[in-house]
N, C-alpha and C. Protein backbone atom coordinates (compact mmCIF):
# COMPACT_ATOMS: atom_id res chain seq x y z
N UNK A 1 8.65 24.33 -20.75
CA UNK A 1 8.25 22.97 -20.48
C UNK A 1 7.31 22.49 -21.58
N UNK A 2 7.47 21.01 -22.02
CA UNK A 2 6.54 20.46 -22.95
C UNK A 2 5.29 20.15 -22.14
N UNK A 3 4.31 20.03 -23.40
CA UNK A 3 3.07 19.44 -22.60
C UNK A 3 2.69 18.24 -22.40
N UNK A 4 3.60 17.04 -22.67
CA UNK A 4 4.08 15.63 -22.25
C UNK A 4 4.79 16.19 -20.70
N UNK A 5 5.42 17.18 -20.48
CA UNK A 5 6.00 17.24 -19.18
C UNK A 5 5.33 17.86 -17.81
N UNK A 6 4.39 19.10 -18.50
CA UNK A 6 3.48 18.94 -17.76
C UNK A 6 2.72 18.34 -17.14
N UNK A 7 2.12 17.87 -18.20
CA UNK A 7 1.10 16.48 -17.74
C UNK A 7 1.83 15.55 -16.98
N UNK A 8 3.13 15.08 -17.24
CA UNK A 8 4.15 14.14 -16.33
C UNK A 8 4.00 15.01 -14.65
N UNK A 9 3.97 15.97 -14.41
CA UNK A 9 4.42 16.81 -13.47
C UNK A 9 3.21 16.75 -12.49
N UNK A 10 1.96 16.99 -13.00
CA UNK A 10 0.76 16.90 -12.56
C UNK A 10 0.35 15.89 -12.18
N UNK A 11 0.69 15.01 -12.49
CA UNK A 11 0.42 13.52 -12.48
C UNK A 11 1.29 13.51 -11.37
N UNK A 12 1.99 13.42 -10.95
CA UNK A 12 3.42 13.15 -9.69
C UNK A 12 3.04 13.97 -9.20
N UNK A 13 2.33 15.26 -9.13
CA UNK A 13 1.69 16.21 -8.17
C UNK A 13 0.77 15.31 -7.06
N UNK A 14 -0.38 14.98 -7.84
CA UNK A 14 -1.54 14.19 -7.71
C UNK A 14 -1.21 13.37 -6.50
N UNK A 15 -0.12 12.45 -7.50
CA UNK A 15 0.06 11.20 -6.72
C UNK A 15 0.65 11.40 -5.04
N UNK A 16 1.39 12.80 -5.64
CA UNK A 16 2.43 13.22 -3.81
C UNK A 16 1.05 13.42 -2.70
N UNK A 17 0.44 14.41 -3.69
CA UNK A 17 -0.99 15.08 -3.00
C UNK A 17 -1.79 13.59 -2.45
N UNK A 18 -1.93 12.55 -2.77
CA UNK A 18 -2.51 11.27 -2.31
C UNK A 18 -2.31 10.65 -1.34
N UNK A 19 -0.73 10.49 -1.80
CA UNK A 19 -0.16 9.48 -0.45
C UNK A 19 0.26 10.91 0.65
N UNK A 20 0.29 12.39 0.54
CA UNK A 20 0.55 12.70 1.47
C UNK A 20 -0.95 12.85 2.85
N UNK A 21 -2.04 12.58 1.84
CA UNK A 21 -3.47 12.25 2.40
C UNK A 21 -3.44 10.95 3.51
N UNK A 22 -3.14 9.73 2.60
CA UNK A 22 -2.96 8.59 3.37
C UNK A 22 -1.98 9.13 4.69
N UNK A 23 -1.13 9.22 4.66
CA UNK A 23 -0.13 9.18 5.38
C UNK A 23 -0.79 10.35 6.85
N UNK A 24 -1.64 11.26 6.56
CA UNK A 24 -2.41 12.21 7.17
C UNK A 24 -3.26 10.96 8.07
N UNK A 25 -3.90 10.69 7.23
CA UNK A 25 -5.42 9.79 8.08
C UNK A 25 -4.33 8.44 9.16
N UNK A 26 -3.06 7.87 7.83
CA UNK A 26 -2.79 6.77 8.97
C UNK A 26 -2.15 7.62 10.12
N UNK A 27 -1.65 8.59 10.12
CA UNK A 27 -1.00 9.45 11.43
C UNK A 27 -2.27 9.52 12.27
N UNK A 28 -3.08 9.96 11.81
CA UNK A 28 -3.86 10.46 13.00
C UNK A 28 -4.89 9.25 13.00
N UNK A 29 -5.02 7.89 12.60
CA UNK A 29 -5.68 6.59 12.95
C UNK A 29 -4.52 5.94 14.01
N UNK A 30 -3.25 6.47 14.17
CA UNK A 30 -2.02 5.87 14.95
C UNK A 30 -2.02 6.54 16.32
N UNK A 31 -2.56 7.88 15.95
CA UNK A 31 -2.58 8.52 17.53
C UNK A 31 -3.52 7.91 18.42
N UNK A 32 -4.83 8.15 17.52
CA UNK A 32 -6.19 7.62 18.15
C UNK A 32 -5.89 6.35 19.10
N UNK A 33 -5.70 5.16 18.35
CA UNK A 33 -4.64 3.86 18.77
C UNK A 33 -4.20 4.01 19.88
N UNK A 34 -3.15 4.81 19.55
CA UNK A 34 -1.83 5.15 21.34
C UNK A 34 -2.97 5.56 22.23
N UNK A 35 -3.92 6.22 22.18
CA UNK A 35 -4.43 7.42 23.39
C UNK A 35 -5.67 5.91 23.46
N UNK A 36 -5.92 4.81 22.62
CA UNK A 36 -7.12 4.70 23.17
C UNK A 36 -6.59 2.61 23.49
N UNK A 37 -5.18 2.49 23.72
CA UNK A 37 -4.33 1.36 23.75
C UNK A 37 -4.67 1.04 25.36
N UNK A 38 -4.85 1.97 25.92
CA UNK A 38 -4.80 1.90 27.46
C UNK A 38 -6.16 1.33 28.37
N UNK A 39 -7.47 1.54 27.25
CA UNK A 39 -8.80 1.15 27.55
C UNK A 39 -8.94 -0.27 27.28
N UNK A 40 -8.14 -0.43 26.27
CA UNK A 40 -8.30 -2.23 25.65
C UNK A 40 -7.62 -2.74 26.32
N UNK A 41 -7.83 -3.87 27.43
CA UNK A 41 -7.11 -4.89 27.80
C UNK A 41 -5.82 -5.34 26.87
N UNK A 42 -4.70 -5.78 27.39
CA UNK A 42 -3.61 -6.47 26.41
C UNK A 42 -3.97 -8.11 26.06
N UNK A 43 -3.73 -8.59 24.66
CA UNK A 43 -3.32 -7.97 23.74
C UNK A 43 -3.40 -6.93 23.06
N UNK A 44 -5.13 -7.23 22.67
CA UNK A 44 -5.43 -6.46 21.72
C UNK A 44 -5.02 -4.40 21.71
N UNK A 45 -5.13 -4.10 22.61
CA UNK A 45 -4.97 -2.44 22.63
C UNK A 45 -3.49 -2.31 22.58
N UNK A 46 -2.29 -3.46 22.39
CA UNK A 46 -1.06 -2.81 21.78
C UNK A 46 -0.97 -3.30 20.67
N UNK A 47 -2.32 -4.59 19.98
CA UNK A 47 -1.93 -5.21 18.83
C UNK A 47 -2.22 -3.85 17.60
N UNK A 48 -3.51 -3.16 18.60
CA UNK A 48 -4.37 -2.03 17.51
C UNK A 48 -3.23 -1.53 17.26
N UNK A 49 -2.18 -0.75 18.27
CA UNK A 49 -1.25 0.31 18.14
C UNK A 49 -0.44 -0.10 17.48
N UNK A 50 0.21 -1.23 17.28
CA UNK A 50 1.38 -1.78 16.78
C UNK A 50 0.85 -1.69 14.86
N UNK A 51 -0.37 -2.44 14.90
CA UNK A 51 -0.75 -2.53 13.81
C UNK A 51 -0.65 -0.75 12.95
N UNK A 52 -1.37 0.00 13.81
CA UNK A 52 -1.93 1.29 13.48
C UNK A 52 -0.31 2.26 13.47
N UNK A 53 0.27 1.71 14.00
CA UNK A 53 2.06 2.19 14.03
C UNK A 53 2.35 1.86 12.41
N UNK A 54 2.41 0.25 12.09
CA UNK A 54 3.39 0.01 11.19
C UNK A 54 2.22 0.87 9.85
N UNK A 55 1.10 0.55 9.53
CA UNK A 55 0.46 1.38 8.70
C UNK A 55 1.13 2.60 8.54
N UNK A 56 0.82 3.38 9.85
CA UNK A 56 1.76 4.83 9.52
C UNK A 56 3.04 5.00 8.77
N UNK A 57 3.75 4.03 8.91
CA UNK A 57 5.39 3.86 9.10
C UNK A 57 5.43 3.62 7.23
N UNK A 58 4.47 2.38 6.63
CA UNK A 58 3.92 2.68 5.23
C UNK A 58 3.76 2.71 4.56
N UNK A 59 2.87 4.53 5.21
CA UNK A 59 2.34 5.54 4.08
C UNK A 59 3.16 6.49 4.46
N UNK A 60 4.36 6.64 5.28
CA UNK A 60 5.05 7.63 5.23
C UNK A 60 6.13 7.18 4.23
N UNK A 61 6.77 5.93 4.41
CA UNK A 61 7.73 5.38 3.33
C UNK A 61 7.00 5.77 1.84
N UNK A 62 5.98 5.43 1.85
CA UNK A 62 5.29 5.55 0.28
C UNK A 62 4.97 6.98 -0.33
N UNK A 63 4.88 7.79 0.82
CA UNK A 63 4.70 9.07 0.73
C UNK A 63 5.89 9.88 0.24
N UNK A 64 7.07 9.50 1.25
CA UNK A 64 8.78 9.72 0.96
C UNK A 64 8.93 9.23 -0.63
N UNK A 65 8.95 8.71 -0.99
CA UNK A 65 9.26 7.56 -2.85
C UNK A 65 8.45 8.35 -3.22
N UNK A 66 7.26 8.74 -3.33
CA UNK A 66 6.14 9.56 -4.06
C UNK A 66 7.17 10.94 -4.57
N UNK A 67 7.11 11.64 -3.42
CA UNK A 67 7.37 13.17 -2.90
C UNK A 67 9.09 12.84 -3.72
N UNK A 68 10.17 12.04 -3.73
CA UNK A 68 11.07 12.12 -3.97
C UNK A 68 11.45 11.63 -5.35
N UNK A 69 9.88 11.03 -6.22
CA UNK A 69 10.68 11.08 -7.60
C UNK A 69 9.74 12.36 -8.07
N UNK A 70 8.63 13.14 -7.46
CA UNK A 70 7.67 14.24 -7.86
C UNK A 70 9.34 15.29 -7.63
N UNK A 71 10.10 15.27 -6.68
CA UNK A 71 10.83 16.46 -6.65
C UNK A 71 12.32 16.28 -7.74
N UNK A 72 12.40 14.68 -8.27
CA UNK A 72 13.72 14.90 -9.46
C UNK A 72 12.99 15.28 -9.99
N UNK A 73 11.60 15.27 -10.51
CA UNK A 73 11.06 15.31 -11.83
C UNK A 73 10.91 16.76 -12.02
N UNK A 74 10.66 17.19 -10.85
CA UNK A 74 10.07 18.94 -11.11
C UNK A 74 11.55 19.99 -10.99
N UNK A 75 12.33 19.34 -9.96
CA UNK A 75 13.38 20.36 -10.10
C UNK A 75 14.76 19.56 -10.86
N UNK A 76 14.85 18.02 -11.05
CA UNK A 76 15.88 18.10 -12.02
C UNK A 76 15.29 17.30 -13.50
N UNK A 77 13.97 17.35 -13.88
CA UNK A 77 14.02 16.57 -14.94
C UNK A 77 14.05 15.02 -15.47
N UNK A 78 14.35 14.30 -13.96
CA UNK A 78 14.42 13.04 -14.06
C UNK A 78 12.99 12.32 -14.46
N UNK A 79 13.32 11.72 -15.22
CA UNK A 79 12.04 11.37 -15.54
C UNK A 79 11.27 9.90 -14.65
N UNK A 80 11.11 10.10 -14.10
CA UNK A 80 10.02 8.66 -13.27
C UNK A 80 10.15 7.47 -14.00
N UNK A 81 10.22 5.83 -13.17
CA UNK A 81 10.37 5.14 -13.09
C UNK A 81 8.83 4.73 -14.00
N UNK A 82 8.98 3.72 -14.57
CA UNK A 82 7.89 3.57 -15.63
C UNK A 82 6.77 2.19 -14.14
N UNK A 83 5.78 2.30 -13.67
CA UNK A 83 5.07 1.63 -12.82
C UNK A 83 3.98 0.81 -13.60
């Protein structure tokens, strides 16, 4: 491996390692939500959940695109979309 590709590799490491963080905190800011939807009068305690749902929904999409150009890049070489 070159050390332009490395560094490419690490970098798309990073970034997977990031959004798979986000995607951690909005999961478990989405549970909190559901378990605590039932104390809040409606609207608001299904607006939290709904809201705290689509967040999750995302950073998992963003997490997926992360994780899936980090895995052409590392196991076929593709080189990443220029951002």
């Amino acid at each position: 491996m070159t050390p332009g590709r490395d560094a490419l590799e690490n970098l798309w490491r990073e970034r997977t390692f990031a959004a798979q963080q986000r995607h951690k905190i909005a999961r478990a800011v989405c549970a909190k939500a559901l378990e605590e939807q039932h104390d809040v009068p409606l609207p608001d305690g299904s607006l939290a959940y709904r809201l705290a749902l689509r967040d999750e929904t995302n950073a998992l999409a963003e997490y997926r695109r992360v994780l899936g150009i980090f895995m052409d890049l590392a196991l076929k070489g593709k080189t990443p979309p220029e951002e």
